[in-house]
PDB file of N, CA and C in Angstrom:
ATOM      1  N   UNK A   1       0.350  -7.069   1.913  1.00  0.00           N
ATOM      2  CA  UNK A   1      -0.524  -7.615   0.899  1.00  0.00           C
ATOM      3  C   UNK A   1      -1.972  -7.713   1.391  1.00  0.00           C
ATOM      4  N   UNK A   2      -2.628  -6.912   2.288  1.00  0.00           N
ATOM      5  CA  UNK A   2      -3.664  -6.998   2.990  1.00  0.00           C
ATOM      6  C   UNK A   2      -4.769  -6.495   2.121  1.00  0.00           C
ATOM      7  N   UNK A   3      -4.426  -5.483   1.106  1.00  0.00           N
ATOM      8  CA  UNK A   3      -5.090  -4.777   0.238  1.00  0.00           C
ATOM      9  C   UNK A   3      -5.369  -5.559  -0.848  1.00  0.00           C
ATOM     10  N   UNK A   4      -4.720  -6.822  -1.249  1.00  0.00           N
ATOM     11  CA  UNK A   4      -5.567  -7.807  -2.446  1.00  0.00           C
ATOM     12  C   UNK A   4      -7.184  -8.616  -1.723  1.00  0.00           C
ATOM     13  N   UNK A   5      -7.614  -8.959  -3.119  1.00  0.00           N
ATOM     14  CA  UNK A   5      -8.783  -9.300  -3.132  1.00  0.00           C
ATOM     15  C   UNK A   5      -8.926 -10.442  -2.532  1.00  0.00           C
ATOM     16  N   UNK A   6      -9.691 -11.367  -2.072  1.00  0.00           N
ATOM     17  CA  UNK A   6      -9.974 -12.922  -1.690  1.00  0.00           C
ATOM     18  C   UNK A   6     -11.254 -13.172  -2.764  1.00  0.00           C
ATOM     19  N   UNK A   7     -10.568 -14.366  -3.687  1.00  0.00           N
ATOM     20  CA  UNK A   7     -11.985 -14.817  -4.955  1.00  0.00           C
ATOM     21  C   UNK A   7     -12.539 -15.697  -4.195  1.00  0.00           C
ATOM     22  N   UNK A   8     -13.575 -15.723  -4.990  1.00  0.00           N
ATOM     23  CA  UNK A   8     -14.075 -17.089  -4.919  1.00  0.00           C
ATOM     24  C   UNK A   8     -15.283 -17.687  -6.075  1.00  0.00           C
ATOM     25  N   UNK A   9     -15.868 -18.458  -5.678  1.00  0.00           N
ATOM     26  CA  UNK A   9     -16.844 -18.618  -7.167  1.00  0.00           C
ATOM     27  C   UNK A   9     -17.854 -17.543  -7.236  1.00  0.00           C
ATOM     28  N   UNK A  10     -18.045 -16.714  -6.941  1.00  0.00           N
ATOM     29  CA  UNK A  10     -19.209 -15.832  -7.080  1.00  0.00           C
ATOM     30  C   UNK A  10     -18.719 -14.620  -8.005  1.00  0.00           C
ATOM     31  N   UNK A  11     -17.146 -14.762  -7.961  1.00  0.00           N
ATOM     32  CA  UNK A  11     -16.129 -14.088  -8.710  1.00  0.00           C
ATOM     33  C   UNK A  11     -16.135 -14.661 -10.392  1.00  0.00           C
ATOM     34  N   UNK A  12     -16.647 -15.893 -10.506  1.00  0.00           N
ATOM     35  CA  UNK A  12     -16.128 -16.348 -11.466  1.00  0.00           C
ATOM     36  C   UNK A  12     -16.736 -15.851 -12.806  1.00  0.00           C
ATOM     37  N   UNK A  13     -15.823 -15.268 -14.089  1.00  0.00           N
ATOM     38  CA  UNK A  13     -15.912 -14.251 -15.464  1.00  0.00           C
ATOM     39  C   UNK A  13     -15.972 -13.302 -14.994  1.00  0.00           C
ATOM     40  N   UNK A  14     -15.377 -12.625 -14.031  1.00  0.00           N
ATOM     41  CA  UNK A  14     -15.558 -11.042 -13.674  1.00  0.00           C
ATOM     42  C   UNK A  14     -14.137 -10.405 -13.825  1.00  0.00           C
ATOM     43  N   UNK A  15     -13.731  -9.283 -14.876  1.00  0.00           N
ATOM     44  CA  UNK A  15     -13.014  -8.684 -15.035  1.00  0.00           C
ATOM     45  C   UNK A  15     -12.051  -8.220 -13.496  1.00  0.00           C
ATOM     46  N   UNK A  16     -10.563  -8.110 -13.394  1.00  0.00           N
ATOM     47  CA  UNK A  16     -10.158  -8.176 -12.349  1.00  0.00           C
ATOM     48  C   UNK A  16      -8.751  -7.183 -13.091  1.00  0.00           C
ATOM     49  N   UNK A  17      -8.310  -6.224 -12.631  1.00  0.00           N
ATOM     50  CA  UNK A  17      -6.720  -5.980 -12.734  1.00  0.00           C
ATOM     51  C   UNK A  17      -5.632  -7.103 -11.579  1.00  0.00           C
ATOM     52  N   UNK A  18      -5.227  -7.355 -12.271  1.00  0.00           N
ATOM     53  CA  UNK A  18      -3.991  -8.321 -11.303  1.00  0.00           C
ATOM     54  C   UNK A  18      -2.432  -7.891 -11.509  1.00  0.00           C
ATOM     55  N   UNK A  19      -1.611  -7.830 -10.433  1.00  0.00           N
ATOM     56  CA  UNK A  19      -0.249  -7.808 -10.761  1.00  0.00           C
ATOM     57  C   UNK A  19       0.271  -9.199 -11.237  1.00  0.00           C
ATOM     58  N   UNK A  20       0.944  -9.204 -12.161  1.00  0.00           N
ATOM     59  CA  UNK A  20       2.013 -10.745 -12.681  1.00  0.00           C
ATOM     60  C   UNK A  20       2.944 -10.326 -11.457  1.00  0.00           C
ATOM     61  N   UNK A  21       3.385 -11.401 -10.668  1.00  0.00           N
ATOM     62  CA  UNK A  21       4.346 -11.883  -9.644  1.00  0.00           C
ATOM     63  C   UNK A  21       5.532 -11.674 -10.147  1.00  0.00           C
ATOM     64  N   UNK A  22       5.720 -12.388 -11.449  1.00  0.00           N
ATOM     65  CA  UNK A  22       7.518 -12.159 -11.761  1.00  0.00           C
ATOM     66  C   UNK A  22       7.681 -11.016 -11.998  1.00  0.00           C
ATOM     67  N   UNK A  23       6.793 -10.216 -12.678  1.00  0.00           N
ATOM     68  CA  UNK A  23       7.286  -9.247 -13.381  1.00  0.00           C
ATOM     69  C   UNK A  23       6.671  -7.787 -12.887  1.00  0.00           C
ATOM     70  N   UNK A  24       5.847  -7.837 -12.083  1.00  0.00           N
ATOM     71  CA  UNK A  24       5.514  -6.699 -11.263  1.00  0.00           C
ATOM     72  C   UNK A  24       4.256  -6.024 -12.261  1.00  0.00           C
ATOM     73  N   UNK A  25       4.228  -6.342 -13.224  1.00  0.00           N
ATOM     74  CA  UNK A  25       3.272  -5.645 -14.624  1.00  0.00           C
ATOM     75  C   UNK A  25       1.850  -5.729 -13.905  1.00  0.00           C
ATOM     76  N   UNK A  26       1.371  -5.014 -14.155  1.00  0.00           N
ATOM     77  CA  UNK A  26      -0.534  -5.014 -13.864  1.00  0.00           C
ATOM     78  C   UNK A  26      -0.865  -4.950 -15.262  1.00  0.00           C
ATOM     79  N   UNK A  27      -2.992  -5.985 -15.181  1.00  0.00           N
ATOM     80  CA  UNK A  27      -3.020  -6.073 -16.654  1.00  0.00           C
ATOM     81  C   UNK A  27      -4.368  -6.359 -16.289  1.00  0.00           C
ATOM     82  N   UNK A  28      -5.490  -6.390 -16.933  1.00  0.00           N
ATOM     83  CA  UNK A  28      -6.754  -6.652 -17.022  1.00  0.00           C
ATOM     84  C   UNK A  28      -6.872  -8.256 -17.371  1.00  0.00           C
ATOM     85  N   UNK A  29      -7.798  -9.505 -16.518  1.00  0.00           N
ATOM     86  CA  UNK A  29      -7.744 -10.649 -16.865  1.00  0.00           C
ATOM     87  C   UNK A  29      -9.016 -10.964 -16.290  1.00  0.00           C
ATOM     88  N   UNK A  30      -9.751 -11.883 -16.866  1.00  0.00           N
ATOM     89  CA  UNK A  30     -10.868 -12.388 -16.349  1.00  0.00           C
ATOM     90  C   UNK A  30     -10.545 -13.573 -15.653  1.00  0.00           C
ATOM     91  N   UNK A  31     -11.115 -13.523 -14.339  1.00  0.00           N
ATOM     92  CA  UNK A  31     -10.986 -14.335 -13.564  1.00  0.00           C
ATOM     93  C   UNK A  31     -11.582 -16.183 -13.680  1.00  0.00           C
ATOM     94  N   UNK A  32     -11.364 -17.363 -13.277  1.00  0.00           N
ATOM     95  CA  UNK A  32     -11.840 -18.338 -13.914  1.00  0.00           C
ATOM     96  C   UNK A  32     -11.950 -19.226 -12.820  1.00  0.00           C
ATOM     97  N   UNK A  33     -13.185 -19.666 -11.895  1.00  0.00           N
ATOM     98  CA  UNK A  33     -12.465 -20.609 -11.034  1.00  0.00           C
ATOM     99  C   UNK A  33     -12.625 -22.292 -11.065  1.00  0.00           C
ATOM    100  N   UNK A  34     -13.675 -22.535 -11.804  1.00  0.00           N
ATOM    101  CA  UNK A  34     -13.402 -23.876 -12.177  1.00  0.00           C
ATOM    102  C   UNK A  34     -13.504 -24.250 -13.706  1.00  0.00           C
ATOM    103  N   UNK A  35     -13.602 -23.349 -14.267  1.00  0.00           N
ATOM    104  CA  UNK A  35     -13.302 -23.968 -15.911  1.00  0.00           C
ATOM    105  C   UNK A  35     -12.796 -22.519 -16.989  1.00  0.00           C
ATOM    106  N   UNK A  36     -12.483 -22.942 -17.843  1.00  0.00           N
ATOM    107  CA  UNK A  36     -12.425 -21.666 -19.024  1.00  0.00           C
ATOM    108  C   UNK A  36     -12.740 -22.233 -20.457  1.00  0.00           C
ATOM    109  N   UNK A  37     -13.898 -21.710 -20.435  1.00  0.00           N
ATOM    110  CA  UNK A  37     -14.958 -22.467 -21.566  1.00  0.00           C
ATOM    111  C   UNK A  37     -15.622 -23.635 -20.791  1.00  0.00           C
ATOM    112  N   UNK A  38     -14.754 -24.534 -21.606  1.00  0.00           N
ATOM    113  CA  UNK A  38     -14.848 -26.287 -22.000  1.00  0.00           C
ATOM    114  C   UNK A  38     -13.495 -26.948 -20.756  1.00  0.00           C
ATOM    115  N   UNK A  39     -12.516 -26.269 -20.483  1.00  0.00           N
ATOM    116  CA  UNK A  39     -11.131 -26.957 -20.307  1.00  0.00           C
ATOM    117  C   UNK A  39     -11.387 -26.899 -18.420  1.00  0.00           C
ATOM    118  N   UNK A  40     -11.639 -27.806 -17.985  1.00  0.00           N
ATOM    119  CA  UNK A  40     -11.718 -27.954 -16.472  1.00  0.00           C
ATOM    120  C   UNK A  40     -10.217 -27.343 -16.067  1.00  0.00           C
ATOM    121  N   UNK A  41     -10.120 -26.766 -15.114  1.00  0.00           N
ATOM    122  CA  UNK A  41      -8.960 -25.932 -14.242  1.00  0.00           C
ATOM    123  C   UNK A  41      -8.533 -27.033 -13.148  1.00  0.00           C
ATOM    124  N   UNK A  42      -7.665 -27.060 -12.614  1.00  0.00           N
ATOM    125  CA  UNK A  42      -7.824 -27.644 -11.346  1.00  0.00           C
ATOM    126  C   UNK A  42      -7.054 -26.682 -10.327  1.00  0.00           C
ATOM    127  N   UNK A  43      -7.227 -25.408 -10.717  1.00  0.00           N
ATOM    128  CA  UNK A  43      -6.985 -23.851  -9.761  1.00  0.00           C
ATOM    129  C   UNK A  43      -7.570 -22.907 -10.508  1.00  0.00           C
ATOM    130  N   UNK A  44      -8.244 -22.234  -9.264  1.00  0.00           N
ATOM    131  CA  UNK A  44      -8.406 -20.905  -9.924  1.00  0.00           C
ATOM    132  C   UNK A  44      -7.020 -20.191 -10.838  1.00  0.00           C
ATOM    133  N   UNK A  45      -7.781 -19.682 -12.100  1.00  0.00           N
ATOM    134  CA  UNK A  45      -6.923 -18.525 -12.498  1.00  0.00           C
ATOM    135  C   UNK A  45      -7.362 -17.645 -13.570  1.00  0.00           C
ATOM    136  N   UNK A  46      -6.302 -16.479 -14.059  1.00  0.00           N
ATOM    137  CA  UNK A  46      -6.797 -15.643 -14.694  1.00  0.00           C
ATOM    138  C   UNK A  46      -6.479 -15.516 -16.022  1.00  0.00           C
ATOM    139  N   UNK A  47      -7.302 -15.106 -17.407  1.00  0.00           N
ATOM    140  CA  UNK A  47      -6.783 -15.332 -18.817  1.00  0.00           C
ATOM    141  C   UNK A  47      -7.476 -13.975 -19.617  1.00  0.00           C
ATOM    142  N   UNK A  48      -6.646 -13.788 -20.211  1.00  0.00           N
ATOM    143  CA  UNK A  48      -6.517 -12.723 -21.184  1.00  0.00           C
ATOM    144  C   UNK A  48      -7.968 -12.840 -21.649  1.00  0.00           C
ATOM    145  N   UNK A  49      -8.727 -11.615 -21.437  1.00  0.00           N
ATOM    146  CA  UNK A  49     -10.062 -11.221 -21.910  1.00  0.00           C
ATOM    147  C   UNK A  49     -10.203 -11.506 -22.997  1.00  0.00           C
ATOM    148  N   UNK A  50      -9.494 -11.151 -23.978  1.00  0.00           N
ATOM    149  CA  UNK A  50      -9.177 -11.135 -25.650  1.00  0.00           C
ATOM    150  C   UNK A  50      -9.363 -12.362 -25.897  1.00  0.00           C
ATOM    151  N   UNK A  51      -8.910 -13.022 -25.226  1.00  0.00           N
ATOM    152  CA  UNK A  51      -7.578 -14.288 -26.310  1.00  0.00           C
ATOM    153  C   UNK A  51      -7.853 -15.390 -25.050  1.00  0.00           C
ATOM    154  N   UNK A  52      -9.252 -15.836 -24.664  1.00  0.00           N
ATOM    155  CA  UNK A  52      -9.187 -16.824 -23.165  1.00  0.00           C
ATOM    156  C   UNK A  52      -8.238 -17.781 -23.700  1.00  0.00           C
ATOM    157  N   UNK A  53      -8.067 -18.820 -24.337  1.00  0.00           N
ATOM    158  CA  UNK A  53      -7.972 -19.990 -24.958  1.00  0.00           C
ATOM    159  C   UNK A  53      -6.955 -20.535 -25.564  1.00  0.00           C
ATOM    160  N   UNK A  54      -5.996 -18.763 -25.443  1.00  0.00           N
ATOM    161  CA  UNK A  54      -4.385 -19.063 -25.149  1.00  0.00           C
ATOM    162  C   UNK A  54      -3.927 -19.569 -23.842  1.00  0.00           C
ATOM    163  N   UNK A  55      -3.887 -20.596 -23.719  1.00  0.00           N
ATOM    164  CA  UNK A  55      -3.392 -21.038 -22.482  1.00  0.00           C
ATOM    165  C   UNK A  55      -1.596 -20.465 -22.089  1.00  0.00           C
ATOM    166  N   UNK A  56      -1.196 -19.909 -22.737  1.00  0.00           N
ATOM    167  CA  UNK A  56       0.023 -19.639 -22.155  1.00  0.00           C
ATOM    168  C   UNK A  56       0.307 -18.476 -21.393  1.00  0.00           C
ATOM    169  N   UNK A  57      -1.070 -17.596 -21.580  1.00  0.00           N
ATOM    170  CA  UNK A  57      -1.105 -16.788 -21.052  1.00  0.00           C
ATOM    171  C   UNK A  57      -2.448 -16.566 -19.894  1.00  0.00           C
ATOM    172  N   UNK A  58      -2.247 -17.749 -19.140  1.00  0.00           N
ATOM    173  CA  UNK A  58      -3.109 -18.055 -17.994  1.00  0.00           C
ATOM    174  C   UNK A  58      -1.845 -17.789 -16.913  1.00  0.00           C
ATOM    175  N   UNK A  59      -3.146 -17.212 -15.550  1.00  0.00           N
ATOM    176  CA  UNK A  59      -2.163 -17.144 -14.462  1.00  0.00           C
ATOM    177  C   UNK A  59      -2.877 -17.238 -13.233  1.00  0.00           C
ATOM    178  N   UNK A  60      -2.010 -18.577 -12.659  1.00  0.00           N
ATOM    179  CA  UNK A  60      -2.661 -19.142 -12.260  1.00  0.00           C
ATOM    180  C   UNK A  60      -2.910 -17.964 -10.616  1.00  0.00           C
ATOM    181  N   UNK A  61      -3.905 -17.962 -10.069  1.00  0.00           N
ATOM    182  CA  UNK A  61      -4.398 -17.579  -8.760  1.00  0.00           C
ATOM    183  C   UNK A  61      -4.185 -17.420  -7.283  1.00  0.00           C
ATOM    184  N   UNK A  62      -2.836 -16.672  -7.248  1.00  0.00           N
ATOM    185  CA  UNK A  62      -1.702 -16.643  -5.725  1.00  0.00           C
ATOM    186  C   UNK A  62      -0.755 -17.250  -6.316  1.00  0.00           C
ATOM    187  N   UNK A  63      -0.396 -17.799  -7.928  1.00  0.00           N
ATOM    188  CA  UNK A  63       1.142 -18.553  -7.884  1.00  0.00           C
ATOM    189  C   UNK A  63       1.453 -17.703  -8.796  1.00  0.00           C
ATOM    190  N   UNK A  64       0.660 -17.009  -9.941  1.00  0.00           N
ATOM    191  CA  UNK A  64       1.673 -16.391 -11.534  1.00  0.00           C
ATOM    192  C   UNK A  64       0.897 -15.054 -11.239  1.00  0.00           C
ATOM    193  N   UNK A  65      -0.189 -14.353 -10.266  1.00  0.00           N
ATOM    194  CA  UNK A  65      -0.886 -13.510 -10.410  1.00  0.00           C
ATOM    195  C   UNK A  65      -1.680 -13.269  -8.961  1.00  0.00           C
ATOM    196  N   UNK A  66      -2.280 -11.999  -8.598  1.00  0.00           N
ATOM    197  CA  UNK A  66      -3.026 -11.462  -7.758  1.00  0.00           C
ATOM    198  C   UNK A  66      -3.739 -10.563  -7.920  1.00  0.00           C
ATOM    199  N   UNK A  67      -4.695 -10.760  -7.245  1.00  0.00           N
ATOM    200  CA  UNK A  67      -6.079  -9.722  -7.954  1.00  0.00           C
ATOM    201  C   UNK A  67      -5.532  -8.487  -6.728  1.00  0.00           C
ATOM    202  N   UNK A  68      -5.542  -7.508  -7.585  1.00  0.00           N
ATOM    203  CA  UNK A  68      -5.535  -5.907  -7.147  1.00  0.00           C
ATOM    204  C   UNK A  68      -6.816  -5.374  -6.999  1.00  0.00           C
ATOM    205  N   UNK A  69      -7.459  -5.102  -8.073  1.00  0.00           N
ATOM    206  CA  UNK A  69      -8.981  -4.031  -7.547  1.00  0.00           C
ATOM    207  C   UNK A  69      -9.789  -4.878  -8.795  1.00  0.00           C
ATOM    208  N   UNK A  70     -10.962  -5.027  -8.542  1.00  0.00           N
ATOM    209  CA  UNK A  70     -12.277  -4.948  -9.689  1.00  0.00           C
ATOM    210  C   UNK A  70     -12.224  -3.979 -10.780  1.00  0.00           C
ATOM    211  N   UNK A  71     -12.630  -4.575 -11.741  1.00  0.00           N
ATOM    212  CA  UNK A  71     -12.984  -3.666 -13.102  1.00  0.00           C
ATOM    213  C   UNK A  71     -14.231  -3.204 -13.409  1.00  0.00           C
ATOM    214  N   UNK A  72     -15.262  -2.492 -13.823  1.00  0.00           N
ATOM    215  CA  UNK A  72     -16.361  -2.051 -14.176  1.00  0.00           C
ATOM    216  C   UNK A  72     -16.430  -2.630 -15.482  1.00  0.00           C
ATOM    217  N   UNK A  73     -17.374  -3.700 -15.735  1.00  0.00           N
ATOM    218  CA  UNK A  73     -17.973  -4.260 -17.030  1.00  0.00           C
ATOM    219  C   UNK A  73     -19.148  -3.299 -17.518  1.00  0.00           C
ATOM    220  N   UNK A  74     -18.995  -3.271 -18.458  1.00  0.00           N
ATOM    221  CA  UNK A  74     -20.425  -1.940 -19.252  1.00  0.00           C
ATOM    222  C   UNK A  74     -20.123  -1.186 -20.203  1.00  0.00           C
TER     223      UNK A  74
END
């Protein structure tokens, strides 16, 4: 696992591909490390570009998800 990313806040709203842990799936998620919007975090994590504000589909940062490579915004 030497090849994942290390975030941190300088990361934070930047498009990221991540693998989901349970399920092995890779997926495009914007990264979040202390808030999404309005809703304070108390972990980094990542939420559906589309749809931030579905919380059910947050994941959280080394526990539901891992950043694989950067995305190109533009």
């Amino acid at each position: 696992m030497a090849d994942l990313l290390d975030l941190g806040r300088a990361d934070d709203g930047h498009l990221f591909k991540v693998r989901v842990l349970n399920t092995g799936e890779e997926r495009i998620a914007r990264y979040h490390h202390t808030a999404i919007r309005n809703v304070p975090l108390r972990f980094p994590c990542f939420a559906d570009p589309e749809r931030p504000d579905d919380y059910r589909r947050w994941l959280h940062c080394g526990w539901g998800a891992v950043p694989v490579s950067r995305v190109r915004e533009g």
